[in-house]
N, C-alpha and C. Protein backbone atom coordinates (compact mmCIF):
# COMPACT_ATOMS: atom_id res chain seq x y z
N UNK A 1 12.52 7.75 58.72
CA UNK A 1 12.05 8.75 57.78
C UNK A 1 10.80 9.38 58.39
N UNK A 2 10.84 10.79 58.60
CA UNK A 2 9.46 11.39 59.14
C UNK A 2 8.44 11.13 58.38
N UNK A 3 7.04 12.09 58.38
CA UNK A 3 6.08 11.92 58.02
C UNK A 3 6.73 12.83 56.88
N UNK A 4 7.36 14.25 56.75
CA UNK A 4 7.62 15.14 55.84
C UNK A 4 8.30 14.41 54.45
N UNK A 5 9.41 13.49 55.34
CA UNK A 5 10.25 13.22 54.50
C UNK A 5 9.34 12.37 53.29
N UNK A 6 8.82 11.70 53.69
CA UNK A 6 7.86 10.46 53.25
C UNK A 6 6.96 11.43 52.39
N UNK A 7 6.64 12.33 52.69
CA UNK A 7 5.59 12.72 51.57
C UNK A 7 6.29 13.42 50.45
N UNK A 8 7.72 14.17 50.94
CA UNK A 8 8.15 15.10 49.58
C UNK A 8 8.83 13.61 49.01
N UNK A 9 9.45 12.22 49.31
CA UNK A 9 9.61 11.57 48.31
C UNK A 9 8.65 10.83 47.66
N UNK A 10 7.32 10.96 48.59
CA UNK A 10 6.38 10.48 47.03
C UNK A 10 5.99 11.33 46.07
N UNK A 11 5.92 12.67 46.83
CA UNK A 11 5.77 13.49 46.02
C UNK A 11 6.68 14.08 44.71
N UNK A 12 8.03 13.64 44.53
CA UNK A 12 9.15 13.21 43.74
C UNK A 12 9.44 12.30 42.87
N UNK A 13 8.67 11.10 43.73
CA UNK A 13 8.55 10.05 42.87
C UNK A 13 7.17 10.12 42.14
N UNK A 14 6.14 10.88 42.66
CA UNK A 14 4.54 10.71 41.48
C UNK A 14 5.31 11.64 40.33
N UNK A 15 6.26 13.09 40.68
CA UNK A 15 6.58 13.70 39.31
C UNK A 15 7.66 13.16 38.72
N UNK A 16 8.22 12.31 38.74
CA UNK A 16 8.98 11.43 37.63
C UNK A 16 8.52 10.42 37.11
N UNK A 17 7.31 10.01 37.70
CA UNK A 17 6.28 8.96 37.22
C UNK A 17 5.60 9.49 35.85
N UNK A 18 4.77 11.21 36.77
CA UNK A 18 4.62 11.58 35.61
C UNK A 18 5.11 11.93 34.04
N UNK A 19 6.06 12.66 34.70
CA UNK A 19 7.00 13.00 33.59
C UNK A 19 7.13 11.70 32.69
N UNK A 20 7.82 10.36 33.14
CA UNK A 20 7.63 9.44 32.82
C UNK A 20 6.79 9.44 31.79
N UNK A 21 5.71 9.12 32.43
CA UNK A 21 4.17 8.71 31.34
C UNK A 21 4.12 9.75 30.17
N UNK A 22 4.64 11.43 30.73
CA UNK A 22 4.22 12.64 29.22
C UNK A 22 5.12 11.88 28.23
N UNK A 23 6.56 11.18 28.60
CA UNK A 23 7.44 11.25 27.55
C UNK A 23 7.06 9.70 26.96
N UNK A 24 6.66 8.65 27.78
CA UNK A 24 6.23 7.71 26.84
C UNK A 24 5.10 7.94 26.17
N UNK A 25 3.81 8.68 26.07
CA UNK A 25 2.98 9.26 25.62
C UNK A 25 3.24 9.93 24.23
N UNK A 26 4.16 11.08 24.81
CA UNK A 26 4.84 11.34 23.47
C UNK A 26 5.42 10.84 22.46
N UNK A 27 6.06 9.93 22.90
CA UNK A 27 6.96 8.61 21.94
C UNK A 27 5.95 7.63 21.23
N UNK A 28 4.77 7.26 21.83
CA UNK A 28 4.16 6.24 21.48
C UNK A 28 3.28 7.04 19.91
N UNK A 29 2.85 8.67 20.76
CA UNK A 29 2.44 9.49 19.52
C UNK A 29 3.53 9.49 18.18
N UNK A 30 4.33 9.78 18.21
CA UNK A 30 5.68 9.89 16.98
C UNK A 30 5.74 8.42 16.45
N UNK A 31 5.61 7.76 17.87
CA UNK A 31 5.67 6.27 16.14
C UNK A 31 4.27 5.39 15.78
N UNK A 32 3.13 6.58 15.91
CA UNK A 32 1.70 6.29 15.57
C UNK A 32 1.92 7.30 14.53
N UNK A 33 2.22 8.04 14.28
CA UNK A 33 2.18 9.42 13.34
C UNK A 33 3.40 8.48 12.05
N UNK A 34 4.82 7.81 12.65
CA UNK A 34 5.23 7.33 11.93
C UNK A 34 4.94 6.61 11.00
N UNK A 35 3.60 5.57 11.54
CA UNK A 35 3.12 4.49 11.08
C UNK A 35 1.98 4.88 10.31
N UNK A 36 1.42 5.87 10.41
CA UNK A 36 0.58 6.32 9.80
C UNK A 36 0.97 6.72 8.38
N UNK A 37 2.33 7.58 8.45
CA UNK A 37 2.70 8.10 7.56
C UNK A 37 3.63 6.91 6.12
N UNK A 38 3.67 6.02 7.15
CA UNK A 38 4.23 4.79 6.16
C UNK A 38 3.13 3.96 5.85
N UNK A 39 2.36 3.64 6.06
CA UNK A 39 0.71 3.14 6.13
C UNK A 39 0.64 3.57 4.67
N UNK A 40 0.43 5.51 4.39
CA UNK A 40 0.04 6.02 4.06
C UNK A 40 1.11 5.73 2.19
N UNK A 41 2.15 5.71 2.61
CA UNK A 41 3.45 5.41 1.69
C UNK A 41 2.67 4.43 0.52
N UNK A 42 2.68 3.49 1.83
CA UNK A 42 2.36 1.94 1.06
C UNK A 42 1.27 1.87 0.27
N UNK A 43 0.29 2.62 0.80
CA UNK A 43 -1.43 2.51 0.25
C UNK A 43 -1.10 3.02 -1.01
N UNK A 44 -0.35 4.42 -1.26
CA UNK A 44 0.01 4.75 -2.09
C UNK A 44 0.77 3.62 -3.60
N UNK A 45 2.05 3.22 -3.15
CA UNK A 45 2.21 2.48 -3.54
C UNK A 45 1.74 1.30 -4.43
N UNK A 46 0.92 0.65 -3.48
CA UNK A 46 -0.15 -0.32 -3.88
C UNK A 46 -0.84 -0.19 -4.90
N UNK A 47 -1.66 1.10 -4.61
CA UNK A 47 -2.25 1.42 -5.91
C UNK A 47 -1.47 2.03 -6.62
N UNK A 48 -0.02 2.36 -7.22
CA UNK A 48 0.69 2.64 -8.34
C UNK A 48 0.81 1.22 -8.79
N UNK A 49 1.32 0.48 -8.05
CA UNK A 49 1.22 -0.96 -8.87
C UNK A 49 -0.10 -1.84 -9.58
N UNK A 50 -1.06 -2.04 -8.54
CA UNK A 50 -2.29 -2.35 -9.23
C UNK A 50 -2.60 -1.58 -10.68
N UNK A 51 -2.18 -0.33 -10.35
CA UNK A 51 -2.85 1.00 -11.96
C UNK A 51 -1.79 0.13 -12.75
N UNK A 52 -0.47 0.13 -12.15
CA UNK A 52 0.38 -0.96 -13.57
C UNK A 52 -0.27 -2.09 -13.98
N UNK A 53 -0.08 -2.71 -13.21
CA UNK A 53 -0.77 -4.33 -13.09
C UNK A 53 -1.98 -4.19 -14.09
N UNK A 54 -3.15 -3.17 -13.69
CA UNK A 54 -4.36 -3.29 -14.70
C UNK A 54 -3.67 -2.88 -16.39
N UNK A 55 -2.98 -1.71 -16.21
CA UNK A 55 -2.58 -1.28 -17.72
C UNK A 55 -1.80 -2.60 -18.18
N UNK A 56 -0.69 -3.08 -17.55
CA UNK A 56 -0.20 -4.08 -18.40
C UNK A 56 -1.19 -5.53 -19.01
N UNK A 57 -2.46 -5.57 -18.33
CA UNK A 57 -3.12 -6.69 -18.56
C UNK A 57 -4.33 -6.05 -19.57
N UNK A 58 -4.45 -4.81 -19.44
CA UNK A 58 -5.18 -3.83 -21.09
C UNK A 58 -4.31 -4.22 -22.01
N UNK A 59 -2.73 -4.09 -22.09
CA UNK A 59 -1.97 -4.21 -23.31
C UNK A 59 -1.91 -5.60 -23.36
N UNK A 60 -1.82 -6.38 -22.52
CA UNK A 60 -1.71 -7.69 -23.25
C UNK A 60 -2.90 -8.21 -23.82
N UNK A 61 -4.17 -8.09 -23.22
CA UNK A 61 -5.24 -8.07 -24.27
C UNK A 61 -5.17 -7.61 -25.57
N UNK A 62 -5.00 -6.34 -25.47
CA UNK A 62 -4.75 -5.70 -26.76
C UNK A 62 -4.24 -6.57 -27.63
N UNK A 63 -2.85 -6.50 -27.52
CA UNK A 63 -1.90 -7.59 -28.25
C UNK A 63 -2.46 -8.76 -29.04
N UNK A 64 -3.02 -9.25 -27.85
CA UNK A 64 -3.67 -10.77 -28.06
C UNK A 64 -4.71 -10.78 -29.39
N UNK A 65 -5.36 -9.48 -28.91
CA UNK A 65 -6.76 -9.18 -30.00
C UNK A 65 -5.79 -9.17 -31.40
N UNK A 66 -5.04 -8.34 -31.24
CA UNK A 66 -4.32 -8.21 -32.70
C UNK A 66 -3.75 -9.13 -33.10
N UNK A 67 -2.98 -9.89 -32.50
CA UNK A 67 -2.41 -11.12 -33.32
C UNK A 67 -3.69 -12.26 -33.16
N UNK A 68 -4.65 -12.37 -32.76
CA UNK A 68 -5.86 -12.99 -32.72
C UNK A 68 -6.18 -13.07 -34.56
N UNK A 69 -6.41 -11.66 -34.21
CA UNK A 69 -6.91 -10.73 -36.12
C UNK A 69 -6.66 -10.94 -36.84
N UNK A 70 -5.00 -10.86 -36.72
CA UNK A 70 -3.81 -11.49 -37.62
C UNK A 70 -3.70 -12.70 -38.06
N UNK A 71 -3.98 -13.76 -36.92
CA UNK A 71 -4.21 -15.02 -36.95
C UNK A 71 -5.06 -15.50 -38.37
N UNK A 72 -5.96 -14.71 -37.84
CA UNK A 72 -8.10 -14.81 -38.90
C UNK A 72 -7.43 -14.64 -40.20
N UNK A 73 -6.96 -13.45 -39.96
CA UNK A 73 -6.59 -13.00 -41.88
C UNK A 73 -5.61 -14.01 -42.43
N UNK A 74 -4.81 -14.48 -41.92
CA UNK A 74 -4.09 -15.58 -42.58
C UNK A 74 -4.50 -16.93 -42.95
N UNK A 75 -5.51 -17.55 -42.05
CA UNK A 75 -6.27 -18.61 -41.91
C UNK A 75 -7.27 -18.55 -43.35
N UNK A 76 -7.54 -16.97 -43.02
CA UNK A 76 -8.76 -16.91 -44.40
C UNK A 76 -8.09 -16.51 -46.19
N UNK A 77 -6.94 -16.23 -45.60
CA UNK A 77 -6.24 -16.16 -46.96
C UNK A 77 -5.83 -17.87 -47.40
N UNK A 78 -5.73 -18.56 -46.28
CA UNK A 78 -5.47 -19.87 -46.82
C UNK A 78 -6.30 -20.57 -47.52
N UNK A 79 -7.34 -20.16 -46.88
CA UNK A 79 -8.24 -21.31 -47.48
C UNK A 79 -8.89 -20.54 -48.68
N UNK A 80 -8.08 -19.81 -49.52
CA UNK A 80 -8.56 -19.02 -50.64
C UNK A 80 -9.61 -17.92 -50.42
N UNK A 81 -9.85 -17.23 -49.20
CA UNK A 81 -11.19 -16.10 -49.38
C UNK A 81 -11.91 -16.29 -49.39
N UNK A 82 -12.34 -17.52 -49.09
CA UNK A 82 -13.67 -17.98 -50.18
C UNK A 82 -14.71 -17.86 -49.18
N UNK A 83 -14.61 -18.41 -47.72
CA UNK A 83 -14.94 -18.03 -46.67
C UNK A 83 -15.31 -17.06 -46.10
N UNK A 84 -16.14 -16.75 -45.10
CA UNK A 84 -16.47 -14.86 -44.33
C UNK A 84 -14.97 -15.30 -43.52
N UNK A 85 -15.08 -14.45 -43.14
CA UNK A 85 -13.82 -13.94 -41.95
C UNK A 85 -14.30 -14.43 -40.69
N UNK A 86 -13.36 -15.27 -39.87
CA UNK A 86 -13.28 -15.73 -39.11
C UNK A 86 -13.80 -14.81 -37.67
N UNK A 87 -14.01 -13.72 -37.74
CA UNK A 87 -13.36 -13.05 -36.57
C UNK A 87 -15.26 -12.51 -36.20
């Protein structure tokens, strides 16, 4: 192999190297952008559930308070009224 030959095949082989590297470059970008964008899904997500999670644990308080209440008023009707209210 001459000296010519030897340089146009490295010179062949550095631009498929390169090329190489633009297209894994590129690829590695699309599934950073992917991941981002599912990242982004989830975060979302997350907090739709937590906002549930908190509201359902407001209503079960709630609840609780009221049949708590409910509880009082019956307790104090038992023992004839005679009593303040429990609550």
């Amino acid at each position: 192999m001459s000296a010519d030959e030897y340089r146009q095949f490295a010179r062949e082989e550095r631009l498929r190297f390169e090329r190489f590297m633009r297209e894994l470059r590129a690829d590695w970008e699309r599934r950073a952008e992917q991941m981002r964008r599912r990242d982004e899904r989830l975060e979302r997500r997350l907090d739709q559930v937590l906002a549930e999670g908190r509201e359902a644990r407001q209503e079960a308080r709630e609840e609780s308070r009221a049949q708590r209440e409910a509880l009082f008023r019956i307790l104090d009707r038992l023992d004839g009224g005679g009593a303040a209210p429990a609550t």
